[in-house]
Protein backbone atom coordinates (compact mmCIF):
# COMPACT_ATOMS: atom_id res chain seq x y z
CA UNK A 1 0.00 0.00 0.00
CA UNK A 2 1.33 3.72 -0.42
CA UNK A 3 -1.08 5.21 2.24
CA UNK A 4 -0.46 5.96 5.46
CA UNK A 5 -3.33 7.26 8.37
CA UNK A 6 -2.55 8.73 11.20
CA UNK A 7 -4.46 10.92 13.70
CA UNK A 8 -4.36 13.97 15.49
CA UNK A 9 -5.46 15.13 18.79
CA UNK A 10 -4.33 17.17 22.12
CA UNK A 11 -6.10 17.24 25.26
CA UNK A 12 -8.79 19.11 24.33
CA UNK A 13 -9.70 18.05 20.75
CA UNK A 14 -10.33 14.47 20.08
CA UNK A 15 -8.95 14.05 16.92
CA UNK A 16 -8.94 13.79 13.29
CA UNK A 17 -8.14 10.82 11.52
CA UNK A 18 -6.19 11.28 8.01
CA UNK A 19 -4.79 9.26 4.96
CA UNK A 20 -1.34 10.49 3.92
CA UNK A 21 -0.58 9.12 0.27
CA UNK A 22 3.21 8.69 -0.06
CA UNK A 23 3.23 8.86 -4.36
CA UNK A 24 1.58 12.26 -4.62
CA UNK A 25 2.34 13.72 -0.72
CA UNK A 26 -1.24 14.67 0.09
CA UNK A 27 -3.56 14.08 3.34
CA UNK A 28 -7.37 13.90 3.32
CA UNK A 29 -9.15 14.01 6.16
CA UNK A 30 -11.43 10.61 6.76
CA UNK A 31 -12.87 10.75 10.03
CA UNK A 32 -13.60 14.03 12.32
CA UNK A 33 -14.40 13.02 16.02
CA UNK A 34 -16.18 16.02 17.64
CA UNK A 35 -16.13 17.16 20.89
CA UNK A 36 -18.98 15.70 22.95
CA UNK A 37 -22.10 18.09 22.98
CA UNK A 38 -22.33 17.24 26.70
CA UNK A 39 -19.08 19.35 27.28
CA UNK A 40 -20.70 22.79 26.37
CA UNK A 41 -17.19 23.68 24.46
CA UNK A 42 -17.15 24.34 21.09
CA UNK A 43 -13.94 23.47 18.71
CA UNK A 44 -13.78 27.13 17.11
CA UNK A 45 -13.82 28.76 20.64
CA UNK A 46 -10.85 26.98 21.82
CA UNK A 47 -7.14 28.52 21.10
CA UNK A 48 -4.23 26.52 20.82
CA UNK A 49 -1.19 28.23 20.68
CA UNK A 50 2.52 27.64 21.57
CA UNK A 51 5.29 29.94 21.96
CA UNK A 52 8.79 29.72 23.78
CA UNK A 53 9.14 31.05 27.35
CA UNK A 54 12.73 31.74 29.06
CA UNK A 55 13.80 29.42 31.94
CA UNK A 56 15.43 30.32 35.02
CA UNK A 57 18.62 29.48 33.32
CA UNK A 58 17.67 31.43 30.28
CA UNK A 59 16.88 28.64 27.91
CA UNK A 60 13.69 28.69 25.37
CA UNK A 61 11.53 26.41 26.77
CA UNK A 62 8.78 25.69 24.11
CA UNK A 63 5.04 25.89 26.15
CA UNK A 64 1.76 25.01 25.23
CA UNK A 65 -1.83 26.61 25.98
CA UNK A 66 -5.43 25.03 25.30
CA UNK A 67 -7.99 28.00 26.50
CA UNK A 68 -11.38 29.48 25.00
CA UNK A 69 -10.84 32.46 23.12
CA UNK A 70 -10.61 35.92 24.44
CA UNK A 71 -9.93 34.43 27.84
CA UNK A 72 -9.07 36.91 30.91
CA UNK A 73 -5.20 36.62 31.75
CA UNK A 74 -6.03 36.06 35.38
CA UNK A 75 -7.71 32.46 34.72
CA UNK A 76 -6.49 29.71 36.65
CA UNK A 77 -3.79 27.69 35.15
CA UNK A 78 -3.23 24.12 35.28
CA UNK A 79 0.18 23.04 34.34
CA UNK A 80 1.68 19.80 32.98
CA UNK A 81 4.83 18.86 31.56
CA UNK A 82 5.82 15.68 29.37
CA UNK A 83 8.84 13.92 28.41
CA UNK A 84 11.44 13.79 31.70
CA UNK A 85 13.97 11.21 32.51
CA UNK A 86 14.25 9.37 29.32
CA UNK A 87 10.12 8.97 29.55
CA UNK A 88 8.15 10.47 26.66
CA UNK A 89 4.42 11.44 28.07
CA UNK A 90 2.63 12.80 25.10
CA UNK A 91 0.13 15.40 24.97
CA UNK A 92 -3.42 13.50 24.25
CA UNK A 93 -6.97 13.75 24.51
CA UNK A 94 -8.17 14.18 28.17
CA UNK A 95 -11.95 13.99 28.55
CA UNK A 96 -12.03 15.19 32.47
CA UNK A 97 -10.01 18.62 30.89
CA UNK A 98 -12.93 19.49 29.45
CA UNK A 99 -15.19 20.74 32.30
CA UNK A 100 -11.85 22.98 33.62
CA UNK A 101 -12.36 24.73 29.51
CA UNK A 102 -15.44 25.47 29.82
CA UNK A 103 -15.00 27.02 33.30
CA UNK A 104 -12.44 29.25 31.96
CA UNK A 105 -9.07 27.87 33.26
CA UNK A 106 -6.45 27.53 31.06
CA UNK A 107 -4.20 24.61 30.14
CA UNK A 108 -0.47 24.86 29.86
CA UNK A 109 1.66 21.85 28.74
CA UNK A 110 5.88 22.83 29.22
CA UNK A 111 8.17 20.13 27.18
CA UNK A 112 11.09 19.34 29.35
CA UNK A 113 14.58 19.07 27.96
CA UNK A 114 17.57 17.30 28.89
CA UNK A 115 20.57 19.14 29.45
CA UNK A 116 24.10 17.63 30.55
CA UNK A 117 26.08 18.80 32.81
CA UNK A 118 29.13 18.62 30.91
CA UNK A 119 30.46 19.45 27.41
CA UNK A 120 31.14 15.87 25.05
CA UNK A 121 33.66 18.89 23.65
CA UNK A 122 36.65 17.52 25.75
């Protein structure tokens, strides 16, 4: 076969399922999953966005937000970071987030990196 599919999703979208075709390097979507009407959140009012914030040691860190749209800057942030000590936790689909949306908090995901103490430049 010269298809591939593959899906994506973060924690506040469930995903969308797609079928890349290697010969002529396109993607069509085949399957939309939509967030649950139950959840009161609607896909276009949601913002994701990442940008690069400075550590205390002055490294770009890169830093993810999921939050509604024209959100006050004082809303409650939940934090979570992925991929520490040699474990990759990936950023997926998290039902129970939901409810915290649509109540306004924001949700922040910071990558970790791995930095050695030492140069290899001996």
């Amino acid at each position: 076969s010269h298809t591939v599919t593959y899906t994506l999703s973060s924690p506040a979208l469930r995903g969308d399922t797609y079928e890349y075709d290697l010969w002529s390097n396109t993607s069509k979507l085949i399957e939309h999953l939509p967030l649950p009407s139950a959840s009161g959140l609607i896909e276009d009012e949601l913002d994701v966005s990442m940008q690069y914030v400075k550590s205390e040691d002055g490294q770009e860190v890169p830093f993810t937000t999921i939050q509604k749209k024209n959100i006050d800057v004082s809303a409650p942030v939940i934090i979570n970071s992925y991929g520490c000590y040699g474990v990759d936790i990936p950023i997926h689909y998290t039902p129970s987030y939901l409810s915290l949306l649509k109540r306004g908090w924001i949700l922040g995901y910071s990558a970790i990196r791995f930095v050695f103490p030492f140069s290899f430049d001996r």
